[in-house]
PDB file of N, CA and C in Angstrom:
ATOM      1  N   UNK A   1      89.543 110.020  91.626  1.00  0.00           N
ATOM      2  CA  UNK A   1      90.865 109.986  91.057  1.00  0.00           C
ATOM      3  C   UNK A   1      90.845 110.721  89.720  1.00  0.00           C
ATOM      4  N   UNK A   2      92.222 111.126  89.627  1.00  0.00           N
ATOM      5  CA  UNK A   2      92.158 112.074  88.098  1.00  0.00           C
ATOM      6  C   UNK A   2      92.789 111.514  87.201  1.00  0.00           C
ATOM      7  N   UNK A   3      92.001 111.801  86.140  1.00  0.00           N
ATOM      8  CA  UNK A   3      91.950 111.240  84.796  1.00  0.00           C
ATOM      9  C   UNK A   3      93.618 111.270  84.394  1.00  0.00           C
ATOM     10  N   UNK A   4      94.363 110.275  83.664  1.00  0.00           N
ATOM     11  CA  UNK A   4      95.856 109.882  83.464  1.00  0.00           C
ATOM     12  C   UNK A   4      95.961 110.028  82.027  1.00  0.00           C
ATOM     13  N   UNK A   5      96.288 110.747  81.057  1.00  0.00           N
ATOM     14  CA  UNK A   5      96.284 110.734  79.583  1.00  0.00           C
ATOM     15  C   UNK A   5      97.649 110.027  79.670  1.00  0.00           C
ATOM     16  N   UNK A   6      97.699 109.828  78.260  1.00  0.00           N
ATOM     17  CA  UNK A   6      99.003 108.779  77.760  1.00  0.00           C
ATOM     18  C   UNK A   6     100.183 109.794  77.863  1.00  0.00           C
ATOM     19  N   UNK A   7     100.105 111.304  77.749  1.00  0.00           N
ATOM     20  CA  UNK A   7     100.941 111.975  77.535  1.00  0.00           C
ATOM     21  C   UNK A   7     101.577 112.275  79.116  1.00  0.00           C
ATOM     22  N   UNK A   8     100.456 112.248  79.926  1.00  0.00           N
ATOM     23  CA  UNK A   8     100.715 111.923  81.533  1.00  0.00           C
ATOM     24  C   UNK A   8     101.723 110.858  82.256  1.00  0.00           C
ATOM     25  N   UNK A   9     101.791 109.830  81.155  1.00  0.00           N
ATOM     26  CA  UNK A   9     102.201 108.368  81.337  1.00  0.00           C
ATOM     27  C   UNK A   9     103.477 108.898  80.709  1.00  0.00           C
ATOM     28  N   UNK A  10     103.614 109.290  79.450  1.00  0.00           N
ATOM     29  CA  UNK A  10     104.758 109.395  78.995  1.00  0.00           C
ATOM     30  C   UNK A  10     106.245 110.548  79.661  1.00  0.00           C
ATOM     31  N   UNK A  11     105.608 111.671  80.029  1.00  0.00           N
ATOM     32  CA  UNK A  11     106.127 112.336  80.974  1.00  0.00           C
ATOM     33  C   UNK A  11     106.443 111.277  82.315  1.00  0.00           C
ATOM     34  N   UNK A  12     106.016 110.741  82.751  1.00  0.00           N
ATOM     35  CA  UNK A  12     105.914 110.587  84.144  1.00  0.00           C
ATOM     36  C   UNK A  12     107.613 109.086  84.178  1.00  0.00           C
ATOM     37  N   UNK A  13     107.140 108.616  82.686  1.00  0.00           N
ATOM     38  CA  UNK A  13     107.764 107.425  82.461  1.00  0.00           C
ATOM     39  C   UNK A  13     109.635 107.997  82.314  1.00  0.00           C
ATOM     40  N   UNK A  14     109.216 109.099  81.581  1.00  0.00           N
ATOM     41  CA  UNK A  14     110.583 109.612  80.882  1.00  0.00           C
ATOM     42  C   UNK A  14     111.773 109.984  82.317  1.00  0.00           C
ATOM     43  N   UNK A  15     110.948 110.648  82.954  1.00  0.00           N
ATOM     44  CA  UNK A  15     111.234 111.301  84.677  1.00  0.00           C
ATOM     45  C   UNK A  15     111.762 109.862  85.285  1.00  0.00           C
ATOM     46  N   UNK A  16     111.207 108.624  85.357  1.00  0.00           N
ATOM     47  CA  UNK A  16     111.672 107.368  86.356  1.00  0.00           C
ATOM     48  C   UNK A  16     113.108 107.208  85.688  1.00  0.00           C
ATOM     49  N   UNK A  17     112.630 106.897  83.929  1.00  0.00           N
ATOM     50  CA  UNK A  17     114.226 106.608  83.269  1.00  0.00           C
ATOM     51  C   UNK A  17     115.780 108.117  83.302  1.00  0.00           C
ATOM     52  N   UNK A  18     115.157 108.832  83.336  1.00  0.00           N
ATOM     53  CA  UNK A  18     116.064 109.608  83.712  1.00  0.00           C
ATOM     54  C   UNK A  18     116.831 109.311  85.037  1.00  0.00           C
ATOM     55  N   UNK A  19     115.751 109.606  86.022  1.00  0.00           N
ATOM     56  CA  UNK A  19     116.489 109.411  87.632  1.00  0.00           C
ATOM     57  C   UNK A  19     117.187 107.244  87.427  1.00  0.00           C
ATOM     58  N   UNK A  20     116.846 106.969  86.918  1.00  0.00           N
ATOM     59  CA  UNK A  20     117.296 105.451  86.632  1.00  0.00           C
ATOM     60  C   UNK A  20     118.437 105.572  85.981  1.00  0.00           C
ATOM     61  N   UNK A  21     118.600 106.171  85.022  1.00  0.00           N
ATOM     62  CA  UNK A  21     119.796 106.618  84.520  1.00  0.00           C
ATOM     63  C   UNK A  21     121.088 107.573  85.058  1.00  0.00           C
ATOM     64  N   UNK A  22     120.749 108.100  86.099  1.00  0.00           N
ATOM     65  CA  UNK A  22     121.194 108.773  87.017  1.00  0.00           C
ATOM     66  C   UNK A  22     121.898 108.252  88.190  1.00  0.00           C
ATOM     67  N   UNK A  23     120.812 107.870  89.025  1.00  0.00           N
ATOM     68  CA  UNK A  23     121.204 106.868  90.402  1.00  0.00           C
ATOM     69  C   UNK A  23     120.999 105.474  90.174  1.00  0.00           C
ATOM     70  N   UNK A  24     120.906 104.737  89.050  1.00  0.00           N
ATOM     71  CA  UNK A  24     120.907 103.494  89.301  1.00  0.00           C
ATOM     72  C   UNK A  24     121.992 102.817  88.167  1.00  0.00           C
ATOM     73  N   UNK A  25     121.734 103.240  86.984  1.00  0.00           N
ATOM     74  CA  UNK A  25     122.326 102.376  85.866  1.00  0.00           C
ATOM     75  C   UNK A  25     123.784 102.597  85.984  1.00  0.00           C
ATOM     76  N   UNK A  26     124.605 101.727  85.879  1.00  0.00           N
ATOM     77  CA  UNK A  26     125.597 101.273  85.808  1.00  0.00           C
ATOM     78  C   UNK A  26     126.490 101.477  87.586  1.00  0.00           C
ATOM     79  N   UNK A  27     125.643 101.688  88.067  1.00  0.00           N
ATOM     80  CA  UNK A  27     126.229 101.369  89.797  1.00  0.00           C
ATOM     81  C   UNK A  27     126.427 100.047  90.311  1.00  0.00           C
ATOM     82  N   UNK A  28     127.183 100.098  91.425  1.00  0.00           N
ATOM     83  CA  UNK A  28     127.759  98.662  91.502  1.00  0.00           C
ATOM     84  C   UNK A  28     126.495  98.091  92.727  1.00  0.00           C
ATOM     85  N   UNK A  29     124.997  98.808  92.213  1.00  0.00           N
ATOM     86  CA  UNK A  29     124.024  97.588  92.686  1.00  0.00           C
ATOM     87  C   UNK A  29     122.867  97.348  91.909  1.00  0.00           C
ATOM     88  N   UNK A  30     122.920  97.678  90.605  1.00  0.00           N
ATOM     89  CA  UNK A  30     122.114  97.700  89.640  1.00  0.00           C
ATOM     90  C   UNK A  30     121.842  96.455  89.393  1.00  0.00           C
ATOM     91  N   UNK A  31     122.416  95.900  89.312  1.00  0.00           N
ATOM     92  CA  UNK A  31     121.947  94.189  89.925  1.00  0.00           C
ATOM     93  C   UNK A  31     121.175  93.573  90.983  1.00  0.00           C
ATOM     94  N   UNK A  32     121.330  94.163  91.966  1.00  0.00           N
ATOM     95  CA  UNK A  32     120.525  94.343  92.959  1.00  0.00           C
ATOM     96  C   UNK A  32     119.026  94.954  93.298  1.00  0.00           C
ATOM     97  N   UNK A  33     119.416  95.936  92.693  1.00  0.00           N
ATOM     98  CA  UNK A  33     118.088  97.106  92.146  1.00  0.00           C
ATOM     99  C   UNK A  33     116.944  95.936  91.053  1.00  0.00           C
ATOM    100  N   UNK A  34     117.187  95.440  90.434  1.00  0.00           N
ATOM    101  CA  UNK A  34     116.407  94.916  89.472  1.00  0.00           C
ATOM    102  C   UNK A  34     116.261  93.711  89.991  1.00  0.00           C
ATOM    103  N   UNK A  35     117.159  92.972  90.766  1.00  0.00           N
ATOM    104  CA  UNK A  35     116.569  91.474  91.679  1.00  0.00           C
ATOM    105  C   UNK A  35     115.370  91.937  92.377  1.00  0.00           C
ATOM    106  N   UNK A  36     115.719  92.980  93.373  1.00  0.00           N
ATOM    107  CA  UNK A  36     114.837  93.501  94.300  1.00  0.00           C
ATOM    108  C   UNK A  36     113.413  94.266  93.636  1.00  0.00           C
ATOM    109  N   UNK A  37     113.338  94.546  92.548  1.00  0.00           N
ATOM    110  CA  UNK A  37     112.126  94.805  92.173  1.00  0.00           C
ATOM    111  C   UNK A  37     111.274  93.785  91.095  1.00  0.00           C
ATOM    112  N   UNK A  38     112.140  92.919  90.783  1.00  0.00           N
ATOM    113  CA  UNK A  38     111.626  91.211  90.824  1.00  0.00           C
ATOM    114  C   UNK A  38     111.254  90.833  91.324  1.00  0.00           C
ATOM    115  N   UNK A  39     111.624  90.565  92.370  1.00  0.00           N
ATOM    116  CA  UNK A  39     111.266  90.065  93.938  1.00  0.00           C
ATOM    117  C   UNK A  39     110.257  90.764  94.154  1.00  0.00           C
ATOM    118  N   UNK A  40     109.388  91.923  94.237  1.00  0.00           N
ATOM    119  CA  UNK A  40     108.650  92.833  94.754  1.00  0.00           C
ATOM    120  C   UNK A  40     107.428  92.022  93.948  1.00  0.00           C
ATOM    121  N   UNK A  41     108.048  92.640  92.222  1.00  0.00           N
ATOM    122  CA  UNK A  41     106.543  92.440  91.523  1.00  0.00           C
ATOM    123  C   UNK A  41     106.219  90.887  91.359  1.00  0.00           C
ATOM    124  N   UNK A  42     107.053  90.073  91.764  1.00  0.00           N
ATOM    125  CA  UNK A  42     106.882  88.597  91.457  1.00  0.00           C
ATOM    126  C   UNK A  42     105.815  88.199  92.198  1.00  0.00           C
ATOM    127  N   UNK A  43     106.335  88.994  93.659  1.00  0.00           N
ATOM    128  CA  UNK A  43     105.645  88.648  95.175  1.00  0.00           C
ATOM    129  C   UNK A  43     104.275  89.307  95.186  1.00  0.00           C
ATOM    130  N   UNK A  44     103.895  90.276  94.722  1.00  0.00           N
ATOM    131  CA  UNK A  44     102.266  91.231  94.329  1.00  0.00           C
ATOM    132  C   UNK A  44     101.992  90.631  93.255  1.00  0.00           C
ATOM    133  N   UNK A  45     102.146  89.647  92.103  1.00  0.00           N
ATOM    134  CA  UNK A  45     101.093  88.985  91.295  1.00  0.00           C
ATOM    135  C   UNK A  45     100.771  90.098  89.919  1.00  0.00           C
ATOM    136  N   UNK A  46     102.132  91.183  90.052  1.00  0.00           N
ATOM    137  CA  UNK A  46     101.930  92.181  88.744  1.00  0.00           C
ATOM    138  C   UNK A  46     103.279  91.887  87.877  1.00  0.00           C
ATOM    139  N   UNK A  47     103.556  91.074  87.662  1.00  0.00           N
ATOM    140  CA  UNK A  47     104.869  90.593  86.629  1.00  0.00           C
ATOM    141  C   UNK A  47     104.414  90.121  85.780  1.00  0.00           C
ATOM    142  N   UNK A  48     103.214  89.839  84.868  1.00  0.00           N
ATOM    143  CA  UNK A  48     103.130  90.085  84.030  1.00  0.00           C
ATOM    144  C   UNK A  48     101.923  90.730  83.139  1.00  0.00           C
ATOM    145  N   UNK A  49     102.643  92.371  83.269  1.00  0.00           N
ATOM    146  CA  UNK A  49     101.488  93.142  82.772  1.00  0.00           C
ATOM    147  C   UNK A  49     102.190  93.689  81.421  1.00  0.00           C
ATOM    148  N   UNK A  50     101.348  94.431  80.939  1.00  0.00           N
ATOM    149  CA  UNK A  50     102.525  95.037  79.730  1.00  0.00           C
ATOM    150  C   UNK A  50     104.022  95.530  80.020  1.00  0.00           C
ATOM    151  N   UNK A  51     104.582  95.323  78.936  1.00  0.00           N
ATOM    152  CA  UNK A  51     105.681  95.769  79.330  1.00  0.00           C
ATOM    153  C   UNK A  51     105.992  97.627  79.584  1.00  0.00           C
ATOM    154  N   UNK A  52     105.931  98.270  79.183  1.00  0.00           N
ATOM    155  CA  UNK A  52     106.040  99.848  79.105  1.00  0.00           C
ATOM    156  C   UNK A  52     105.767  99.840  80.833  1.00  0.00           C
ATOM    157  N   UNK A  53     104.639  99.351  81.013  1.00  0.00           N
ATOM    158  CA  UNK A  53     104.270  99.921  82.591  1.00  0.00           C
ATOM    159  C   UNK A  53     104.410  99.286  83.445  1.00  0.00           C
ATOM    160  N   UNK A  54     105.258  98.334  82.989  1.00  0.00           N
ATOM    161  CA  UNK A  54     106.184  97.230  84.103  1.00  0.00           C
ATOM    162  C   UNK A  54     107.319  97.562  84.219  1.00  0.00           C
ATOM    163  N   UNK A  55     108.447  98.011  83.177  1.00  0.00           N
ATOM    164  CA  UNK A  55     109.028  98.536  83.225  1.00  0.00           C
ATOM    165  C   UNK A  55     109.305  99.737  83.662  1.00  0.00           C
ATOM    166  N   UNK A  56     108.277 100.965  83.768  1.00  0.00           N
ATOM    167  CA  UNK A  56     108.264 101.641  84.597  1.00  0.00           C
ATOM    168  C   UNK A  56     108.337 101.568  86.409  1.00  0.00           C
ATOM    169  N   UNK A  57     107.518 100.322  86.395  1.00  0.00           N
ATOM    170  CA  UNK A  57     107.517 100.183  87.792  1.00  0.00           C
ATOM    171  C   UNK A  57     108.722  99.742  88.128  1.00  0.00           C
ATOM    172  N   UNK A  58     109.467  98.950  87.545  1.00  0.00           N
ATOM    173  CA  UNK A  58     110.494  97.855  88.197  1.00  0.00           C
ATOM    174  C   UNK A  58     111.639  99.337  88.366  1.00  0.00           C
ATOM    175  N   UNK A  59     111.609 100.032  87.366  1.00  0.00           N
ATOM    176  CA  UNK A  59     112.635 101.091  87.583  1.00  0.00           C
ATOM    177  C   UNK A  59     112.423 102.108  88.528  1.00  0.00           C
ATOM    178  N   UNK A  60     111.136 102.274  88.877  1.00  0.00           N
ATOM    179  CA  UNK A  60     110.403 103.223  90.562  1.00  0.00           C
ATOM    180  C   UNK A  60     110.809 102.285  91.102  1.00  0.00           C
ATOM    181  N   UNK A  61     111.104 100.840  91.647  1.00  0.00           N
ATOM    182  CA  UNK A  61     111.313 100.088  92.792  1.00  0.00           C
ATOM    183  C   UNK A  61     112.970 100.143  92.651  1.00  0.00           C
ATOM    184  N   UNK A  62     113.348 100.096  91.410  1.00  0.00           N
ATOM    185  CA  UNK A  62     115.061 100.301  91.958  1.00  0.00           C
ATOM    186  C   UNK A  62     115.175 101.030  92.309  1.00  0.00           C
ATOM    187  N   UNK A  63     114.920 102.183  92.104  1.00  0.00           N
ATOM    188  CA  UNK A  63     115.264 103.854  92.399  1.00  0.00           C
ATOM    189  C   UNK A  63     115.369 103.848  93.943  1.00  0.00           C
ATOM    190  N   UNK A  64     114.192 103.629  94.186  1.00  0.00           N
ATOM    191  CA  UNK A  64     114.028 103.219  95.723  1.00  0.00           C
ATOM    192  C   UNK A  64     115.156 102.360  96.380  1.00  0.00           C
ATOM    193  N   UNK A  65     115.130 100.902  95.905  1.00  0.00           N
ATOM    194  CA  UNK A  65     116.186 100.384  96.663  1.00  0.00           C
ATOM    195  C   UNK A  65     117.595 100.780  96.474  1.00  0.00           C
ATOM    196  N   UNK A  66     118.150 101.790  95.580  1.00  0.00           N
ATOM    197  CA  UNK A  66     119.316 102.360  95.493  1.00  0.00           C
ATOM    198  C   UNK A  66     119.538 103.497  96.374  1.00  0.00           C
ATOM    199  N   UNK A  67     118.041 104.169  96.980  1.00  0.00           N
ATOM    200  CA  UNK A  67     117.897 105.353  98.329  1.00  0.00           C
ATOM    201  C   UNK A  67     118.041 105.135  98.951  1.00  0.00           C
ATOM    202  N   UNK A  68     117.554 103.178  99.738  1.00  0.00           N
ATOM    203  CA  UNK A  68     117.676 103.058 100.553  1.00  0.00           C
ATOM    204  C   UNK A  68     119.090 102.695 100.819  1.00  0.00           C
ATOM    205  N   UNK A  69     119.984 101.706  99.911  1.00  0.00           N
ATOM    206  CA  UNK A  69     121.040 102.038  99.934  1.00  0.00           C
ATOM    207  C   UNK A  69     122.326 102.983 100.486  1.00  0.00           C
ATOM    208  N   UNK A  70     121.977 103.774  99.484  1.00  0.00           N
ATOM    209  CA  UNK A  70     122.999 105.018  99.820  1.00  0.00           C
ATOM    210  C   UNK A  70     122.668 105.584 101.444  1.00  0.00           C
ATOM    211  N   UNK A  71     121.202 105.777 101.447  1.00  0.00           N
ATOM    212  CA  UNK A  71     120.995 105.958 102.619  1.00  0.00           C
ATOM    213  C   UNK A  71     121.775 105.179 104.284  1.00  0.00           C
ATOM    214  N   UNK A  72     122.141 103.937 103.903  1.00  0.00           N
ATOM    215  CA  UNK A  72     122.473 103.317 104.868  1.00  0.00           C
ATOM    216  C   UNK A  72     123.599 103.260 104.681  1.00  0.00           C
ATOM    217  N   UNK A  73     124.441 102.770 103.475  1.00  0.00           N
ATOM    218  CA  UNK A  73     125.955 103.292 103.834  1.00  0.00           C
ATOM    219  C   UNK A  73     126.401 104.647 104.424  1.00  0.00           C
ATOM    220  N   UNK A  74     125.338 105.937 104.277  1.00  0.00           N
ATOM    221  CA  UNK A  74     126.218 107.619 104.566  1.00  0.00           C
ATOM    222  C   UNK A  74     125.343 107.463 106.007  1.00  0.00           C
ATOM    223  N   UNK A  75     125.193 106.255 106.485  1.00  0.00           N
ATOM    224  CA  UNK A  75     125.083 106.302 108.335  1.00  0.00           C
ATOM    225  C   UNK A  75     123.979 106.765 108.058  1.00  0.00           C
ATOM    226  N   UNK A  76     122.890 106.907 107.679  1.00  0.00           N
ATOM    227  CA  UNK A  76     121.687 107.702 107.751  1.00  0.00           C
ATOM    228  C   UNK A  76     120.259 106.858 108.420  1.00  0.00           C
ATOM    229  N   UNK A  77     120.726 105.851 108.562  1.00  0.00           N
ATOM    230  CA  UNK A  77     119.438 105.025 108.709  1.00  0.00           C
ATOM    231  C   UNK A  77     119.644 104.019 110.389  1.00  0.00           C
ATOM    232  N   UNK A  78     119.146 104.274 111.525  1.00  0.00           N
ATOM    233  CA  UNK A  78     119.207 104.786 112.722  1.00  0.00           C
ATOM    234  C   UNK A  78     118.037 103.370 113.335  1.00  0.00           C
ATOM    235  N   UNK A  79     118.786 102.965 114.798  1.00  0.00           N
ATOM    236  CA  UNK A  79     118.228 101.791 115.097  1.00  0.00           C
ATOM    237  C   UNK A  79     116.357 102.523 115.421  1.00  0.00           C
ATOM    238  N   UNK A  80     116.478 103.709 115.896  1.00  0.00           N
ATOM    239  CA  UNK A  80     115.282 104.608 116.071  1.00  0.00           C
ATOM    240  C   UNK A  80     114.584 104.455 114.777  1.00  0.00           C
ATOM    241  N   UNK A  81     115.332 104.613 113.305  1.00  0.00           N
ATOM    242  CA  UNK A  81     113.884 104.822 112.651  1.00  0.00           C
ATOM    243  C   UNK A  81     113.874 103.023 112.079  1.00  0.00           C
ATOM    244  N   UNK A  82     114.375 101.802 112.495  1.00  0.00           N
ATOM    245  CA  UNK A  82     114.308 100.124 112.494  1.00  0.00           C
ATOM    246  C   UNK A  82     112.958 100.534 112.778  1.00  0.00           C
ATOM    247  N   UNK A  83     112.543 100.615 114.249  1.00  0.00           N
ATOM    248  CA  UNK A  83     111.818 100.587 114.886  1.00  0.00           C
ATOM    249  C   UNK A  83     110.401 100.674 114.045  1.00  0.00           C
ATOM    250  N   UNK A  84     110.535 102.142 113.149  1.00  0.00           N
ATOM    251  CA  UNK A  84     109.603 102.280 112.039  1.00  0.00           C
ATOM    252  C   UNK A  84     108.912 101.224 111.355  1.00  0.00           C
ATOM    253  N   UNK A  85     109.545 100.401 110.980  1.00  0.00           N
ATOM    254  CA  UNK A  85     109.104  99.441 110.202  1.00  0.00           C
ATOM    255  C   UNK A  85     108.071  98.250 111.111  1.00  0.00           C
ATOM    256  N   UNK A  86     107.724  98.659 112.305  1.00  0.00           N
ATOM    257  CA  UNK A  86     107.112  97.273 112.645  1.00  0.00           C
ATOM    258  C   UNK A  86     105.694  97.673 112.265  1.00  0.00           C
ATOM    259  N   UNK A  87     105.076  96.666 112.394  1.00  0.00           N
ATOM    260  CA  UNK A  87     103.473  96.741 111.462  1.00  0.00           C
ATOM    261  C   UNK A  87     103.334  96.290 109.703  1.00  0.00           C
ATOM    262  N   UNK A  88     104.647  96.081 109.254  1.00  0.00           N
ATOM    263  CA  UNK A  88     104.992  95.998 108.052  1.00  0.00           C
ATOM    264  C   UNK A  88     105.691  94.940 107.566  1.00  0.00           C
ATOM    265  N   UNK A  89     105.900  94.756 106.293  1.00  0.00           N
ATOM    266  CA  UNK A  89     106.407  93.255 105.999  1.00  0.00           C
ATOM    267  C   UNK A  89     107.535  92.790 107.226  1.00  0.00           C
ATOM    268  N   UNK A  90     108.353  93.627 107.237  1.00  0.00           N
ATOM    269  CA  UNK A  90     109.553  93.364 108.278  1.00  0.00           C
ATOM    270  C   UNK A  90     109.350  92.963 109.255  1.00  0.00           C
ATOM    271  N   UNK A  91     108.042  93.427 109.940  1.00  0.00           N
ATOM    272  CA  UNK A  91     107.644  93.447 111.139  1.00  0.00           C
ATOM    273  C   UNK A  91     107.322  91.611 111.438  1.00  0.00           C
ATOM    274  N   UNK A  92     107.069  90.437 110.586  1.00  0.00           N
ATOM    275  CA  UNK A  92     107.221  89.558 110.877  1.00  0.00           C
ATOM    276  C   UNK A  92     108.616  89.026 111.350  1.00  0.00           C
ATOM    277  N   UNK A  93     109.606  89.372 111.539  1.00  0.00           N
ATOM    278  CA  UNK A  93     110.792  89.094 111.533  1.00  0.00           C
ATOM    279  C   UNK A  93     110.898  90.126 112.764  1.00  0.00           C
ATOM    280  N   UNK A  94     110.262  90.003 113.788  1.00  0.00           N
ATOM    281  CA  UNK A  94     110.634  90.498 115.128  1.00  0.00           C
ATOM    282  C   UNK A  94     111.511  90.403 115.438  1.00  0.00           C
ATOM    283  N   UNK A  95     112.390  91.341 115.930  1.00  0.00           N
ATOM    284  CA  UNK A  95     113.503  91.252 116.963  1.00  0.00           C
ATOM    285  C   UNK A  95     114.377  90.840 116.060  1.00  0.00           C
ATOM    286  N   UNK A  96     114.566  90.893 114.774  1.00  0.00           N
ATOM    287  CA  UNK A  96     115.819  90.515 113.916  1.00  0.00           C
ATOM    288  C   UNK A  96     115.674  91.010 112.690  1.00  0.00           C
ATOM    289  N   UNK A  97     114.843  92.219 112.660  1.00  0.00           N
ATOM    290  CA  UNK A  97     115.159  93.205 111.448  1.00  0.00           C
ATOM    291  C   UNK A  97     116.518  93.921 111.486  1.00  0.00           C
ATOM    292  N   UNK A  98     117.009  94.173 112.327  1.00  0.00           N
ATOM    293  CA  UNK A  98     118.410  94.380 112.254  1.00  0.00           C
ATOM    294  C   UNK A  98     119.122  93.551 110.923  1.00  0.00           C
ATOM    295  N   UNK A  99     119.407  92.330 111.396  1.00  0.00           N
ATOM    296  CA  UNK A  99     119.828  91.482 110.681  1.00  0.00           C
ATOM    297  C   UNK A  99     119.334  90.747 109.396  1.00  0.00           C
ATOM    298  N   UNK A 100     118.042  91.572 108.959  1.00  0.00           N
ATOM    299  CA  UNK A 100     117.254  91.147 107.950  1.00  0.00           C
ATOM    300  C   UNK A 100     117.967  92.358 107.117  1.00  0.00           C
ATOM    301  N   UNK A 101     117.994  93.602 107.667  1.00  0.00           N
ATOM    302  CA  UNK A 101     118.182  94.745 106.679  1.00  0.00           C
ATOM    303  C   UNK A 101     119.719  94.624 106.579  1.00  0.00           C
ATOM    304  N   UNK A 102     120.686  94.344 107.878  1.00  0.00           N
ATOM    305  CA  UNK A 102     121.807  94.300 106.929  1.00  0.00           C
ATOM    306  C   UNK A 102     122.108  93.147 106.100  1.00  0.00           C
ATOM    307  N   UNK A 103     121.797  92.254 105.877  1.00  0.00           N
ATOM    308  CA  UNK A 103     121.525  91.199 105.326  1.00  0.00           C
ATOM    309  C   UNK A 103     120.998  91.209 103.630  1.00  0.00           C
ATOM    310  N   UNK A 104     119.592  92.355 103.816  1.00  0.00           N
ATOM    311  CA  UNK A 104     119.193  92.199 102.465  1.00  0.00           C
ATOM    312  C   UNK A 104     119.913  93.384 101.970  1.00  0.00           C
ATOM    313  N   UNK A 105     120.823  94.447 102.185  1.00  0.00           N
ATOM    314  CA  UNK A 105     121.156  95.523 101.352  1.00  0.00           C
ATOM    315  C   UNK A 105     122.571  95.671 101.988  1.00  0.00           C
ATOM    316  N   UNK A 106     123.248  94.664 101.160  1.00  0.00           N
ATOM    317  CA  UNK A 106     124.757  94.596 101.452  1.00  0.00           C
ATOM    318  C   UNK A 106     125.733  96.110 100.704  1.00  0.00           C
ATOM    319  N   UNK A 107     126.331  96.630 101.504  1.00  0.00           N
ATOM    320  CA  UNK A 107     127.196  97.825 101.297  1.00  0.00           C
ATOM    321  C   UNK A 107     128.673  97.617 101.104  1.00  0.00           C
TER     322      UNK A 107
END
């Protein structure tokens, strides 16, 4: 693995808050976005690390759940690629990820 300088960190950090500032902050699921990456880091045992690089993360996990979002309201997200997800957290919830995903990312 390659070496990460602080200036690496700081670039990399500035780039999440931008796109956070972009597609997430002040949208009507930015509330959502930050439950859901609560929920994430609560559930992996990394909630409480420093703040700078927790905060980075929690704002890479909204980003995400605001893609997946948009993604599924503009019809983009297809009972074909559901299917994708088995082998994976979802995948305990056989036969009713349907109803797990519309469920957890209300539009």
């Amino acid at each position: 693995m390659a070496e990460v300088s602080g200036r690496d960190v700081e670039v990399i950090s500035r780039a999440i808050a931008n796109v956070w500032a972009i597609e997430v902050e002040g949208s009507a699921h930015e509330r959502a976005a930050d439950e859901a990456a609560l929920n994430l880091r609560s559930g992996s045992g990394i909630a409480y690390h420093p703040s700078e690089p927790l905060e980075m993360l929690s704002q890479a996990m909204g980003i995400g759940y605001i893609l997946a979002v948009k993604k599924v309201q503009e019809g983009r997200y297809s009972v074909e690629q559901q299917g994708r997800v088995a082998g994976t957290a979802y995948d305990r919830h056989a036969g009713a990820e349907a109803g797990m995903w519309s469920g957890a990312i209300e539009c």
